[in-house]
PDB file of N, CA and C in Angstrom:
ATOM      1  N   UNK A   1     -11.022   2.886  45.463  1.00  0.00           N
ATOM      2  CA  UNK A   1     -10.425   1.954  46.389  1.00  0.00           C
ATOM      3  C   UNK A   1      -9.875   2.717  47.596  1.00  0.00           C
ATOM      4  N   UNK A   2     -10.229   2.242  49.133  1.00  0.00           N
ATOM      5  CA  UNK A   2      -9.345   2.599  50.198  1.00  0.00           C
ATOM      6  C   UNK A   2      -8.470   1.852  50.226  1.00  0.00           C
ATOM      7  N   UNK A   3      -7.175   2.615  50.554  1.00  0.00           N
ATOM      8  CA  UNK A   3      -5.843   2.206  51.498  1.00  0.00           C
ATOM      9  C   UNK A   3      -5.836   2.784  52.629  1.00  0.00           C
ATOM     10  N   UNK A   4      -5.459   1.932  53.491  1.00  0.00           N
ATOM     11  CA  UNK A   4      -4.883   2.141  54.648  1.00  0.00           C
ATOM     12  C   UNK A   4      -3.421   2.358  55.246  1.00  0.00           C
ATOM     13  N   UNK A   5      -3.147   3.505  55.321  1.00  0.00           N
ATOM     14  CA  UNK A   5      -1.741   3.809  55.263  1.00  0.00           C
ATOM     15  C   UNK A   5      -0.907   3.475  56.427  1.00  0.00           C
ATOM     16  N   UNK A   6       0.470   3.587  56.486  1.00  0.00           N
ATOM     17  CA  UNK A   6       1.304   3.597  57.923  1.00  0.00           C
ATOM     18  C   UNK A   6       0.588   3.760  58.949  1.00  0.00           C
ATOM     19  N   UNK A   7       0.135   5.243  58.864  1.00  0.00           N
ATOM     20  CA  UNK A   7      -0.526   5.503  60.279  1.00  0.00           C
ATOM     21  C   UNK A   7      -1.525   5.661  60.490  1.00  0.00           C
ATOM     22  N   UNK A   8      -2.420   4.601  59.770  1.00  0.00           N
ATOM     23  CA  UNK A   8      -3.521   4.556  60.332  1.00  0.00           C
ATOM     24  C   UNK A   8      -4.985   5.083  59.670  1.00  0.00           C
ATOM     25  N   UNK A   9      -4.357   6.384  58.700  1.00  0.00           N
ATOM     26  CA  UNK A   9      -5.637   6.919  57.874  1.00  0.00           C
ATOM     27  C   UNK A   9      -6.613   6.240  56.601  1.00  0.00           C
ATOM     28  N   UNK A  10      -7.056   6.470  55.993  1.00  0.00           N
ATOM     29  CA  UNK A  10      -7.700   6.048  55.042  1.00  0.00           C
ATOM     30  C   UNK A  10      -7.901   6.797  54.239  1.00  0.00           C
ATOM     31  N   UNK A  11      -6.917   6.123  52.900  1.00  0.00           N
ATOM     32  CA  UNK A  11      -6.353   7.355  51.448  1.00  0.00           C
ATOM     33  C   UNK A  11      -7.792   6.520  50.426  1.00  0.00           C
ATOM     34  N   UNK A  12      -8.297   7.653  49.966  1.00  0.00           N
ATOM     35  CA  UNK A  12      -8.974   7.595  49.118  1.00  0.00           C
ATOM     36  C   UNK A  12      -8.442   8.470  47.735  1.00  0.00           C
ATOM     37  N   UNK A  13      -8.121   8.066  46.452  1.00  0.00           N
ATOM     38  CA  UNK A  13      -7.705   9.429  45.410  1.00  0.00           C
ATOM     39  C   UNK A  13      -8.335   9.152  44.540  1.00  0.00           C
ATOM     40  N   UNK A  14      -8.358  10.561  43.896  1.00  0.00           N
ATOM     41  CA  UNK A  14      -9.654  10.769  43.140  1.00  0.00           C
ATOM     42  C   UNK A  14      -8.533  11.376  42.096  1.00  0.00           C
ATOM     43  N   UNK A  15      -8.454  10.742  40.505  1.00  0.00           N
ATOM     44  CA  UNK A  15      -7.593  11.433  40.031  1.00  0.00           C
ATOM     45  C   UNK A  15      -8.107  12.648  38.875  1.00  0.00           C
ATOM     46  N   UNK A  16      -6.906  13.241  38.352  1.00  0.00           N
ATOM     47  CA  UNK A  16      -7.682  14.323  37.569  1.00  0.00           C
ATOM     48  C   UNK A  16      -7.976  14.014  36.612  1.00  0.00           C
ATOM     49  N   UNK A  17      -7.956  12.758  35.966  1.00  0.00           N
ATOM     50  CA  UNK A  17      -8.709  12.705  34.896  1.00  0.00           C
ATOM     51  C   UNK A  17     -10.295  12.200  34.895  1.00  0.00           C
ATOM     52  N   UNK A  18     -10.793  12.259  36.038  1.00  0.00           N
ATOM     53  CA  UNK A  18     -12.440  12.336  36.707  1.00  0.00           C
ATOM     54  C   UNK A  18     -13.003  13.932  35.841  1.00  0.00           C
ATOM     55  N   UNK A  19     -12.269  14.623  35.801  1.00  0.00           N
ATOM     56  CA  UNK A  19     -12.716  15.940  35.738  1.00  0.00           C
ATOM     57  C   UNK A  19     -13.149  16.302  34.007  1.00  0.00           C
ATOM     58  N   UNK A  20     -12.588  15.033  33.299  1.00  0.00           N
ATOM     59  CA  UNK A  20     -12.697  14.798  31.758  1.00  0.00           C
ATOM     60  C   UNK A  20     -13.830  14.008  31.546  1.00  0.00           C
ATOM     61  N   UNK A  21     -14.114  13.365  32.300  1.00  0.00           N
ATOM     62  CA  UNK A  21     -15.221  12.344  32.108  1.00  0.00           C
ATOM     63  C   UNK A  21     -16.193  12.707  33.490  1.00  0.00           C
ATOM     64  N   UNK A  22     -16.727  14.119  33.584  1.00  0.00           N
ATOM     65  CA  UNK A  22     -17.311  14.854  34.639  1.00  0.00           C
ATOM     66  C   UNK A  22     -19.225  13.994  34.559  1.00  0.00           C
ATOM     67  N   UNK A  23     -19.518  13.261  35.114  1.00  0.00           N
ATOM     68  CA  UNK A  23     -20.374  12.903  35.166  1.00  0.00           C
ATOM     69  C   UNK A  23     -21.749  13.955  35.271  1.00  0.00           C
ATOM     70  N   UNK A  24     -21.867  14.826  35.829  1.00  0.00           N
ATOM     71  CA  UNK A  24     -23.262  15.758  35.900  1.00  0.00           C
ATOM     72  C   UNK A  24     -23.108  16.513  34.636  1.00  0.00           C
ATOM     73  N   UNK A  25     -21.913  16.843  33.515  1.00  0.00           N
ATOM     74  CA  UNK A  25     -21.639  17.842  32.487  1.00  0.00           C
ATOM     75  C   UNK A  25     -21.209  18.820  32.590  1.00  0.00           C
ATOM     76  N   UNK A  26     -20.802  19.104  34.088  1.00  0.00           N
ATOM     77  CA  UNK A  26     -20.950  20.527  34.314  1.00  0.00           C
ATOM     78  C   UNK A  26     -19.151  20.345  34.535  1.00  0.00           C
ATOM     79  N   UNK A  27     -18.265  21.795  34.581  1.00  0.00           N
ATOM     80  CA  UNK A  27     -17.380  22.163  34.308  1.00  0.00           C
ATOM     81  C   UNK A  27     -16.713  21.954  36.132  1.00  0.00           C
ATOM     82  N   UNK A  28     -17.318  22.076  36.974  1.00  0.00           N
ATOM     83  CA  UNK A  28     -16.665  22.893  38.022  1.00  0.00           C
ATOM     84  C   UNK A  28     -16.505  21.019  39.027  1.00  0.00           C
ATOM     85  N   UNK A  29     -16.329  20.270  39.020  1.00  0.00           N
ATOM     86  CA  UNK A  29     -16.417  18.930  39.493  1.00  0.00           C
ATOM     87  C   UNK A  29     -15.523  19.066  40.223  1.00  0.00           C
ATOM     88  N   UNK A  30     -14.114  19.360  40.274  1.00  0.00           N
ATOM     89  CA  UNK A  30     -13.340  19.693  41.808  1.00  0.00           C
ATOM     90  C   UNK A  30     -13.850  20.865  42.823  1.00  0.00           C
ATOM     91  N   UNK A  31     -14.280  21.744  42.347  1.00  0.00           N
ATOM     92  CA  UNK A  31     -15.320  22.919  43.050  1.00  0.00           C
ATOM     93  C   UNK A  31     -16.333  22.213  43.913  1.00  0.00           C
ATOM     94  N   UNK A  32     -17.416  21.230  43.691  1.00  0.00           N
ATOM     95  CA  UNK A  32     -18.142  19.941  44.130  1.00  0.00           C
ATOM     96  C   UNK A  32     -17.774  19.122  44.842  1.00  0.00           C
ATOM     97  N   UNK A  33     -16.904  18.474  44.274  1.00  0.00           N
ATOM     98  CA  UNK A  33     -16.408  17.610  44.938  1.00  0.00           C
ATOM     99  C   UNK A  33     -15.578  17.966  46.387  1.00  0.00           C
ATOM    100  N   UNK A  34     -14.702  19.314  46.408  1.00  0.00           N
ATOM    101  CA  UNK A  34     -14.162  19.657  47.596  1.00  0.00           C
ATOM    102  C   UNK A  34     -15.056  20.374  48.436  1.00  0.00           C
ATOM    103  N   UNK A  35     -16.126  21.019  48.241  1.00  0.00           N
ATOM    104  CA  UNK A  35     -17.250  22.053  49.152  1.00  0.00           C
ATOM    105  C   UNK A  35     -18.053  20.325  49.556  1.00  0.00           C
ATOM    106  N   UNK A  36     -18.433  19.452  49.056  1.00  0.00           N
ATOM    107  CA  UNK A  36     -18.824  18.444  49.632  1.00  0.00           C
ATOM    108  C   UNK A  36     -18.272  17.668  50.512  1.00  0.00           C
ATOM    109  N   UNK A  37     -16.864  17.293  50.352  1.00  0.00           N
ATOM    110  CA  UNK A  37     -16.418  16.954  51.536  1.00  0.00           C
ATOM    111  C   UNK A  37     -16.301  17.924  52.680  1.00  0.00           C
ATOM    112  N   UNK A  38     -16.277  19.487  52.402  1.00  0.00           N
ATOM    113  CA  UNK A  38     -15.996  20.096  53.918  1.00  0.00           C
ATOM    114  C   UNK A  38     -17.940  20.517  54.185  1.00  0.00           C
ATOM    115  N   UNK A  39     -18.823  20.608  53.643  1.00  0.00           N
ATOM    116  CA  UNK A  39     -19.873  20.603  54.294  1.00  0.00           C
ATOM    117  C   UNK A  39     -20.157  18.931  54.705  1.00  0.00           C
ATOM    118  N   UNK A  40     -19.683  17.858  54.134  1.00  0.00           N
ATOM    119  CA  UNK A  40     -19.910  16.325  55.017  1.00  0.00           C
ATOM    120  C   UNK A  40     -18.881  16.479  56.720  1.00  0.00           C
ATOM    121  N   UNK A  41     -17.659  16.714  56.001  1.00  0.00           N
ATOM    122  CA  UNK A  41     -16.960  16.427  57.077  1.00  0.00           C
ATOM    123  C   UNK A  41     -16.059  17.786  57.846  1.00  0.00           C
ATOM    124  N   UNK A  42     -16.424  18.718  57.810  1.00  0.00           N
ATOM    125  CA  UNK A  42     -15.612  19.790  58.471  1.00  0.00           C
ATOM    126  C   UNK A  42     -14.943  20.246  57.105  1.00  0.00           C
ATOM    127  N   UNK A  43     -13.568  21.494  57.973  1.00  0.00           N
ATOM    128  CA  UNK A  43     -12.700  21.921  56.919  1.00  0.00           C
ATOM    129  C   UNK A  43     -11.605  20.952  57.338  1.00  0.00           C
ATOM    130  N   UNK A  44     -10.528  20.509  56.630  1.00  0.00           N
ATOM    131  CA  UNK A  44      -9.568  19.924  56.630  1.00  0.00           C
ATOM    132  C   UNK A  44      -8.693  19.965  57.841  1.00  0.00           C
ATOM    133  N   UNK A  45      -8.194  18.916  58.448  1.00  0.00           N
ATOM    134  CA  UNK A  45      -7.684  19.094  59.782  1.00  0.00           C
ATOM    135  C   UNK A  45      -7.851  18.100  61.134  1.00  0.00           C
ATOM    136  N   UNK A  46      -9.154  17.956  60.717  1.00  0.00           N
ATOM    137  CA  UNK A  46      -9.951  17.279  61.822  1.00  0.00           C
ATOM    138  C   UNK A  46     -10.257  15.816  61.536  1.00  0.00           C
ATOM    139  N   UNK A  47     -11.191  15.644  60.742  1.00  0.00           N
ATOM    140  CA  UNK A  47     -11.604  14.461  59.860  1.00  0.00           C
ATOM    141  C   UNK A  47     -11.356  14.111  58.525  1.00  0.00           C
ATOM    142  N   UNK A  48     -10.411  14.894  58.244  1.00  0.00           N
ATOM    143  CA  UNK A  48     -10.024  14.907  56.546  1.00  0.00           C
ATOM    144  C   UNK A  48      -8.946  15.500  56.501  1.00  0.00           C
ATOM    145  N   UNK A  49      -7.850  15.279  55.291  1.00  0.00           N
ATOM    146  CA  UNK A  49      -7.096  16.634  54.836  1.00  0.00           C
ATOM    147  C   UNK A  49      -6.470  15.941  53.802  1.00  0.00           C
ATOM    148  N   UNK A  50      -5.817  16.495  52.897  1.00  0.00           N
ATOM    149  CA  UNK A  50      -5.893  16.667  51.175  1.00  0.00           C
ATOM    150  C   UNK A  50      -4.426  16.776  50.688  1.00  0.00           C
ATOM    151  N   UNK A  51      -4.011  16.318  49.891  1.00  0.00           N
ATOM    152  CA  UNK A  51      -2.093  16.222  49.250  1.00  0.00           C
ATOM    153  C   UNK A  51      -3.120  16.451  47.709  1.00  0.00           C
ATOM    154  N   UNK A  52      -2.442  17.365  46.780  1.00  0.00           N
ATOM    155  CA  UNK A  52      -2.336  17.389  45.697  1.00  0.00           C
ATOM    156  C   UNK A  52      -1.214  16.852  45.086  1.00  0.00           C
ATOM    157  N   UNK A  53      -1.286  15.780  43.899  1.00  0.00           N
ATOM    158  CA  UNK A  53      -0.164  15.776  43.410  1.00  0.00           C
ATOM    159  C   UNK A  53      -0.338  15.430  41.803  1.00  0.00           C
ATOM    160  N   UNK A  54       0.812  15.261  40.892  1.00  0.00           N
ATOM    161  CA  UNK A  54       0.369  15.566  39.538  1.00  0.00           C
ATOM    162  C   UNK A  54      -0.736  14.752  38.868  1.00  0.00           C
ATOM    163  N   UNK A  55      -1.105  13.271  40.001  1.00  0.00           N
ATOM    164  CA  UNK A  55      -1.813  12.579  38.904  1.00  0.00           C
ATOM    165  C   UNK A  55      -3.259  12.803  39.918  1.00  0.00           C
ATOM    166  N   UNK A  56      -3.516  12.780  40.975  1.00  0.00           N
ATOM    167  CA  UNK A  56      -4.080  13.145  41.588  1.00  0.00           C
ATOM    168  C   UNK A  56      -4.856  14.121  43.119  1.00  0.00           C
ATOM    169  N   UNK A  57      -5.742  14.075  43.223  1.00  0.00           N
ATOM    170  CA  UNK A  57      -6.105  14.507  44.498  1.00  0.00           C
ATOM    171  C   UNK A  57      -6.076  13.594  45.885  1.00  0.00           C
ATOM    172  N   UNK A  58      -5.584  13.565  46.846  1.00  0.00           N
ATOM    173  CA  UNK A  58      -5.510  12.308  47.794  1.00  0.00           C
ATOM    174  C   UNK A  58      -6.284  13.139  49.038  1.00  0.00           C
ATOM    175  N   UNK A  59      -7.257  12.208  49.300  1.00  0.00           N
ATOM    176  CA  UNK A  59      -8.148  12.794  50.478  1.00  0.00           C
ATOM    177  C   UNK A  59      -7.670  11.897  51.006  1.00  0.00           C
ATOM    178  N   UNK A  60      -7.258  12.321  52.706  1.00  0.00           N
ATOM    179  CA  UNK A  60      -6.925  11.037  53.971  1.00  0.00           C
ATOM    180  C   UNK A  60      -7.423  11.540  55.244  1.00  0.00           C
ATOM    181  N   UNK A  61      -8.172  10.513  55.175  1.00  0.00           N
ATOM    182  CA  UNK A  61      -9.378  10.271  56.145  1.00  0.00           C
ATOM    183  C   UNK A  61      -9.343   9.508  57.692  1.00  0.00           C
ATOM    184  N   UNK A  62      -9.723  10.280  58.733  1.00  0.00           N
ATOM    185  CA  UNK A  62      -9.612   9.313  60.028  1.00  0.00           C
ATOM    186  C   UNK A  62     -10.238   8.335  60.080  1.00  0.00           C
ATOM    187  N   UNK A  63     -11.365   7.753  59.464  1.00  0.00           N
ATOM    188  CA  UNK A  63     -12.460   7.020  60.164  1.00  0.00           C
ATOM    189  C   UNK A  63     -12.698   6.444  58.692  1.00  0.00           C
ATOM    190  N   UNK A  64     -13.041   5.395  58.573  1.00  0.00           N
ATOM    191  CA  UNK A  64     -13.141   4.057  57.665  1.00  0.00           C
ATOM    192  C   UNK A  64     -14.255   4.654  56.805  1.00  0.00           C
ATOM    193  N   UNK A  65     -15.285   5.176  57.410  1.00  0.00           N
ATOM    194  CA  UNK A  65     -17.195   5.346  57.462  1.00  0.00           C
ATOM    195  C   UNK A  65     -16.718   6.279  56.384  1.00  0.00           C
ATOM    196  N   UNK A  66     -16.467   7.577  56.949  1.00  0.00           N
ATOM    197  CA  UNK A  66     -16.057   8.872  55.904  1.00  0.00           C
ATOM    198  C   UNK A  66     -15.417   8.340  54.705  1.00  0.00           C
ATOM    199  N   UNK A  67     -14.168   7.786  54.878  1.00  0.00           N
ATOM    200  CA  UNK A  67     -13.459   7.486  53.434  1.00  0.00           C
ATOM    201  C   UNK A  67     -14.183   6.548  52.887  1.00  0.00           C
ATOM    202  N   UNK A  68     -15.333   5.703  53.158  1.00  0.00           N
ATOM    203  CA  UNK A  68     -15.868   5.145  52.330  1.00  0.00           C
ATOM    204  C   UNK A  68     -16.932   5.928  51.803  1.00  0.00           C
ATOM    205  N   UNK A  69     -18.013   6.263  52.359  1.00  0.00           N
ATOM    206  CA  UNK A  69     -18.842   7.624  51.943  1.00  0.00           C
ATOM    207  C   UNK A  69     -18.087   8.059  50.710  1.00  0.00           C
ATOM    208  N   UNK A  70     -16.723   8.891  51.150  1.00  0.00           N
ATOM    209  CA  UNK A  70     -16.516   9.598  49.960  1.00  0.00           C
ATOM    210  C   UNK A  70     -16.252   8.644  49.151  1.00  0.00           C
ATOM    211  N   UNK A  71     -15.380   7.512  49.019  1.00  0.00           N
ATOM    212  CA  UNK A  71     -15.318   6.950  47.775  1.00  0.00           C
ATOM    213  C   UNK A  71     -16.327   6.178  47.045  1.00  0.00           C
ATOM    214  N   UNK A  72     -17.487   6.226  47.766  1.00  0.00           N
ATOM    215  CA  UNK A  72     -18.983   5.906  46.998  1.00  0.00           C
ATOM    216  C   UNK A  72     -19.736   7.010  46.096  1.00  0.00           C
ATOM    217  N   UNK A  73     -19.423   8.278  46.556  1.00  0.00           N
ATOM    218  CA  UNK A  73     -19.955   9.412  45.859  1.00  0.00           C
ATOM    219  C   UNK A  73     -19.089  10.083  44.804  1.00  0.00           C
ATOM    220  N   UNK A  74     -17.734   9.639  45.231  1.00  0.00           N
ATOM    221  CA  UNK A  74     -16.456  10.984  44.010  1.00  0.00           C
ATOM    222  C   UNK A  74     -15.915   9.688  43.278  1.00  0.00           C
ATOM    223  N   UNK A  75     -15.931   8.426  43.443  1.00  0.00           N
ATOM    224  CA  UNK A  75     -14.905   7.485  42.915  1.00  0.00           C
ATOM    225  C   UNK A  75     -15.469   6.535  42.013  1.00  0.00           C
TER     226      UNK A  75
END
């Protein structure tokens, strides 16, 4: 699911328990999942940037297009 926050971005979170129920089998699914968003969208800063917190990962996104992208492929 996107939210749209105060100012404007678009929070997509991906939580850590994705990483238990790793869909391809393979071990490294935050390794993937983060080298995919910065070869889609840059390194963090520009069109993206990232809050860790205990239950999840929060990607927040400028542009509607991107945060949906990602939440079609990681969510």
């Amino acid at each position: 699911m996107i939210e749209k926050t105060e100012i404007g971005e678009y929070l997509v979170r991906v939580p850590w328990s994705y990483n238990e129920t790793d869909r391809d089998g393979k071990d490294d699914y935050w390794n993937d999942t983060c080298i995919w968003a910065i070869e889609r969208f840059g390194l963090p800063g520009h069109r993206f940037a990232t809050k860790l917190t205990e239950w999840d990962i929060s990607f927040y996104f400028q542009h509607e297009q991107d945060a949906l992208l990602f939440m079609l492929r990681w969510t």
